[in-house]
Protein backbone atom coordinates (compact mmCIF):
# COMPACT_ATOMS: atom_id res chain seq x y z
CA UNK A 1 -20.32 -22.43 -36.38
CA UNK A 2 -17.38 -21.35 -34.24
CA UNK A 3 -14.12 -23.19 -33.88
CA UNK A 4 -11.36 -22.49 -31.42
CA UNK A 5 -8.44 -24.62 -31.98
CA UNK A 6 -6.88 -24.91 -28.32
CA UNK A 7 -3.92 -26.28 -30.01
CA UNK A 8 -2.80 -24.45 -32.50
CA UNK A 9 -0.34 -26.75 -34.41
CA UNK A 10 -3.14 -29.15 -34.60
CA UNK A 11 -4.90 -27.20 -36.90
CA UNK A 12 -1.92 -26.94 -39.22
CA UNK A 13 -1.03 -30.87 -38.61
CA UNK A 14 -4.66 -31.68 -39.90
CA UNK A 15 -4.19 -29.05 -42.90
CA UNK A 16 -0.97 -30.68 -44.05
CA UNK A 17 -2.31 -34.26 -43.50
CA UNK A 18 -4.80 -33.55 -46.09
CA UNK A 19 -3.40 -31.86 -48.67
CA UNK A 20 -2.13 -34.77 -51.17
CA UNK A 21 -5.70 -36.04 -51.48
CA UNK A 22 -7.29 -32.53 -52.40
CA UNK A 23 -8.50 -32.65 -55.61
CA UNK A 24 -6.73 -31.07 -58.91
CA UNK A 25 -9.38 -31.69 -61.23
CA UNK A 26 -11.19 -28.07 -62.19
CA UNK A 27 -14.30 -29.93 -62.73
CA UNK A 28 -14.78 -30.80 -59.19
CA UNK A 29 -13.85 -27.45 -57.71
CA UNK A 30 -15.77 -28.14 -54.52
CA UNK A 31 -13.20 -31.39 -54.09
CA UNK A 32 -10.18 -28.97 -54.51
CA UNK A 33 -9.92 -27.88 -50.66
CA UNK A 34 -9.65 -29.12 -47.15
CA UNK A 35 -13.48 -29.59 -45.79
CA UNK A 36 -14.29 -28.87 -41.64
CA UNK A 37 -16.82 -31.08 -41.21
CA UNK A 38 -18.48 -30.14 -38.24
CA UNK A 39 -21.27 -32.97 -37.52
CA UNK A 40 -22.73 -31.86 -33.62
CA UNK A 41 -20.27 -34.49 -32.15
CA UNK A 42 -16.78 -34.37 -33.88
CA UNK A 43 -15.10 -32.06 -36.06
CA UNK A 44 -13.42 -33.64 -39.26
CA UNK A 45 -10.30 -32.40 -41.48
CA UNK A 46 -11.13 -34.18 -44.52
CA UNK A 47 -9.92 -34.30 -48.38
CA UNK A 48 -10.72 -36.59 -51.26
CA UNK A 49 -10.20 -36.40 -55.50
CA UNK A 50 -12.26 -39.21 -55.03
CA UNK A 51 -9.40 -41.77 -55.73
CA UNK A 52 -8.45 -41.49 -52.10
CA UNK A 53 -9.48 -39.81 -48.72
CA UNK A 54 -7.86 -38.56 -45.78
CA UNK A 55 -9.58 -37.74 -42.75
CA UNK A 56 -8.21 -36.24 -39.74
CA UNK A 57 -10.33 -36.20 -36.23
CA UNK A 58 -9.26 -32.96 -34.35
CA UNK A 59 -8.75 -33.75 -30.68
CA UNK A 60 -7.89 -30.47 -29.42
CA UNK A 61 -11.49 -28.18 -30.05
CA UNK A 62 -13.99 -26.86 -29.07
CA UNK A 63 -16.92 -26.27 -31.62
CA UNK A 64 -20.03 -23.92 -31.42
CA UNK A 65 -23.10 -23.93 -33.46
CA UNK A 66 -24.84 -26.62 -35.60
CA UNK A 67 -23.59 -29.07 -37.54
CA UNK A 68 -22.00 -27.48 -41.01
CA UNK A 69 -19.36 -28.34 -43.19
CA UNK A 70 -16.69 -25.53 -44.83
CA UNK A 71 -14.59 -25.69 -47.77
CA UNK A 72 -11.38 -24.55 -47.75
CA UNK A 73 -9.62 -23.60 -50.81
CA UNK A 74 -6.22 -25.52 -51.62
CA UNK A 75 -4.63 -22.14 -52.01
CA UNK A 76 -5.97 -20.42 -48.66
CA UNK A 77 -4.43 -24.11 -47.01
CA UNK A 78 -1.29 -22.99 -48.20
CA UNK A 79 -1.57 -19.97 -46.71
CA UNK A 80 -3.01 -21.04 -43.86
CA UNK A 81 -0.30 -23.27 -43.16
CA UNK A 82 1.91 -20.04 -42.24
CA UNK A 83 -0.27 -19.15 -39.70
CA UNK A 84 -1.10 -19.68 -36.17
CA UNK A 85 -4.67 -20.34 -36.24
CA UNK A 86 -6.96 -20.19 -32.90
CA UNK A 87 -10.25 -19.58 -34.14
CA UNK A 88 -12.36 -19.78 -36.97
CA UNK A 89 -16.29 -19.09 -37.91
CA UNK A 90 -18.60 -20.05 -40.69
CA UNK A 91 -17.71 -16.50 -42.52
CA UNK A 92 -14.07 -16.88 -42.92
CA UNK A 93 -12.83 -15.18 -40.17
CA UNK A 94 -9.48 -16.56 -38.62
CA UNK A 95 -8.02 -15.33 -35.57
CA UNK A 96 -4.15 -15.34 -35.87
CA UNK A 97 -4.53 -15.36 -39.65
CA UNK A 98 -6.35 -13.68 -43.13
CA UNK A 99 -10.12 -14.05 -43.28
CA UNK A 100 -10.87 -16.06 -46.49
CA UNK A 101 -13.74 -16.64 -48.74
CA UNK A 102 -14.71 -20.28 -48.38
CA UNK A 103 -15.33 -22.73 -51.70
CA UNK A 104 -19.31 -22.41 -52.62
CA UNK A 105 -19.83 -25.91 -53.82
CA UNK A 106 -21.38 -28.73 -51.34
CA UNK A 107 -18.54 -31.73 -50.09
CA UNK A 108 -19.80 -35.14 -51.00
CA UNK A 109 -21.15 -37.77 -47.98
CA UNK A 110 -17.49 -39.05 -47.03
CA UNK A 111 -18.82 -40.77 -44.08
CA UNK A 112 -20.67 -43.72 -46.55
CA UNK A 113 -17.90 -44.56 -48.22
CA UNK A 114 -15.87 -45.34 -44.80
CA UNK A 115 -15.62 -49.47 -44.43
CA UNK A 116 -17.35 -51.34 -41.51
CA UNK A 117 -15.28 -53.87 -39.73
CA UNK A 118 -12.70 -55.82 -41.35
CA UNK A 119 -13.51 -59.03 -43.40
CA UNK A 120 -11.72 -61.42 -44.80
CA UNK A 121 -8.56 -60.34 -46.69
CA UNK A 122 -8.77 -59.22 -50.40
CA UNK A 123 -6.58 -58.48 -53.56
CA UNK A 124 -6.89 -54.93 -54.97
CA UNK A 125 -5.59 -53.11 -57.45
CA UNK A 126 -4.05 -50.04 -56.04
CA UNK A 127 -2.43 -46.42 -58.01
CA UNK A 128 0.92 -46.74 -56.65
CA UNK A 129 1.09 -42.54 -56.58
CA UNK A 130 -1.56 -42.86 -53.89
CA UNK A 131 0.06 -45.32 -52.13
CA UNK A 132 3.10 -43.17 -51.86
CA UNK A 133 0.68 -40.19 -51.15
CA UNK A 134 -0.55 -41.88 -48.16
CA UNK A 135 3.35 -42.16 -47.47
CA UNK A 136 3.33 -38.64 -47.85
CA UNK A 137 0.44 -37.68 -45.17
CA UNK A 138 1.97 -40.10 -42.64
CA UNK A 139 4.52 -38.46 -42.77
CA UNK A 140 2.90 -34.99 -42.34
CA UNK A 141 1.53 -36.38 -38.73
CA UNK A 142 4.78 -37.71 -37.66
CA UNK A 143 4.29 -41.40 -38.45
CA UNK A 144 7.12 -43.41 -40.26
CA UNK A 145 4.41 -46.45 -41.54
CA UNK A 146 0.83 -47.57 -42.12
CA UNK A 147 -1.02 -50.33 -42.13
CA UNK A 148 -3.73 -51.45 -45.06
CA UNK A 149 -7.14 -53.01 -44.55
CA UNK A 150 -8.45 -54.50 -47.73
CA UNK A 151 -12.46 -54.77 -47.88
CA UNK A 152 -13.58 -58.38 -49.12
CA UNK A 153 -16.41 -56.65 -51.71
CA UNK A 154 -13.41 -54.79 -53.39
CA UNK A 155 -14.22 -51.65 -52.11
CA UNK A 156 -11.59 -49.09 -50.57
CA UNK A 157 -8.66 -49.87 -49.09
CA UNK A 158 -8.59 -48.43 -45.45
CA UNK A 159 -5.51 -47.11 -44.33
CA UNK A 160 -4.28 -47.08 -40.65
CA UNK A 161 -2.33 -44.65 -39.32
CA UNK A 162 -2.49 -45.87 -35.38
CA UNK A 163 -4.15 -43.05 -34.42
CA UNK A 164 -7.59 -42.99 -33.41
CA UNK A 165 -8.20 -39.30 -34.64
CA UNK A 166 -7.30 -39.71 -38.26
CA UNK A 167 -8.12 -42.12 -41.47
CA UNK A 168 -7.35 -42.69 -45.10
CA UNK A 169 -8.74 -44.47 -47.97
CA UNK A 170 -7.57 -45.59 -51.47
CA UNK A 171 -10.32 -46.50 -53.81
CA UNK A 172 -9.20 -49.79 -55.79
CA UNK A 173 -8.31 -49.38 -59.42
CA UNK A 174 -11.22 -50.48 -62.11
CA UNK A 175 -9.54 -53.35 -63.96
């Protein structure tokens, strides 16, 4: 897989969009990056600790190769971050920034946890920290609010940004 970023900054916008819902848990060490999910027809920013997920559509690429998925590394985001980024392939090599070594672990099926269409409205419990997180990541894309979809079998919460290109998710609290 190849990617060339033909806008630079949103590359960086997706990184920084992500970043509160990478994972700090050691024991999940695959969940503590940014994944490029790269499925043949869009390529995905995405980040979960499985307590929320934030996924971020890029727009402004063009992709090469088959459908893979790449971990990066919540430290090589920060880095990352600094950088101009045009490119990127399956290895690790940036363009415009330091080649890094990729996490080894495989990214869980984010996709089938995503809710269908609305349903009738719902009461959750919900981790106030991730509701300000998802404050947080708004804010990283330039948004001031959000809006919340609750699922009627109590399963996540979907959060709307009003862009088409990105998503979030807060998984309800067990009571």
């Amino acid at each position: 897989m190849k990617i060339n970023f033909l806008e630079p900054q949103e590359f960086k916008k997706a990184l920084k969009f992500c970043e509160t819902a990478q994972s700090k848990e050691a024991t999940r060490y695959y969940l503590q990056g940014t994944c490029l999910d790269w499925d043949g027809k869009e390529l995905v920013a995405v980040a979960t600790d499985g307590h929320r997920l934030l996924a971020y559509t890029f727009e402004h690429v063009e992709v090469e190769g088959d459908p893979e998925k790449v971990i990066i590394s919540t430290a090589d985001t920060k880095v990352l971050l600094m950088c101009d980024i045009t490119s990127i392939d399956s290895e690790g090599n940036f363009i415009n920034g330091p080649n890094i070594k990729f996490i080894d672990g495989n990214f869980p099926d984010w996709r089938r946890v995503l809710p269908g269409k609305p349903g009738a409205q719902e009461t959750v419990r919900l981790n106030h920290k991730y509701l300000t997180d998802m404050g947080k990541a708004a804010k990283a894309i330039g948004r001031q609010t959000y809006s919340m979809t609750f699922s009627p079998d109590h399963g996540p919460v979907s959060i709307d940004f009003g862009l088409p290109n990105v998503k979030g998710l807060i998984m309800p609290m067990r009571v």
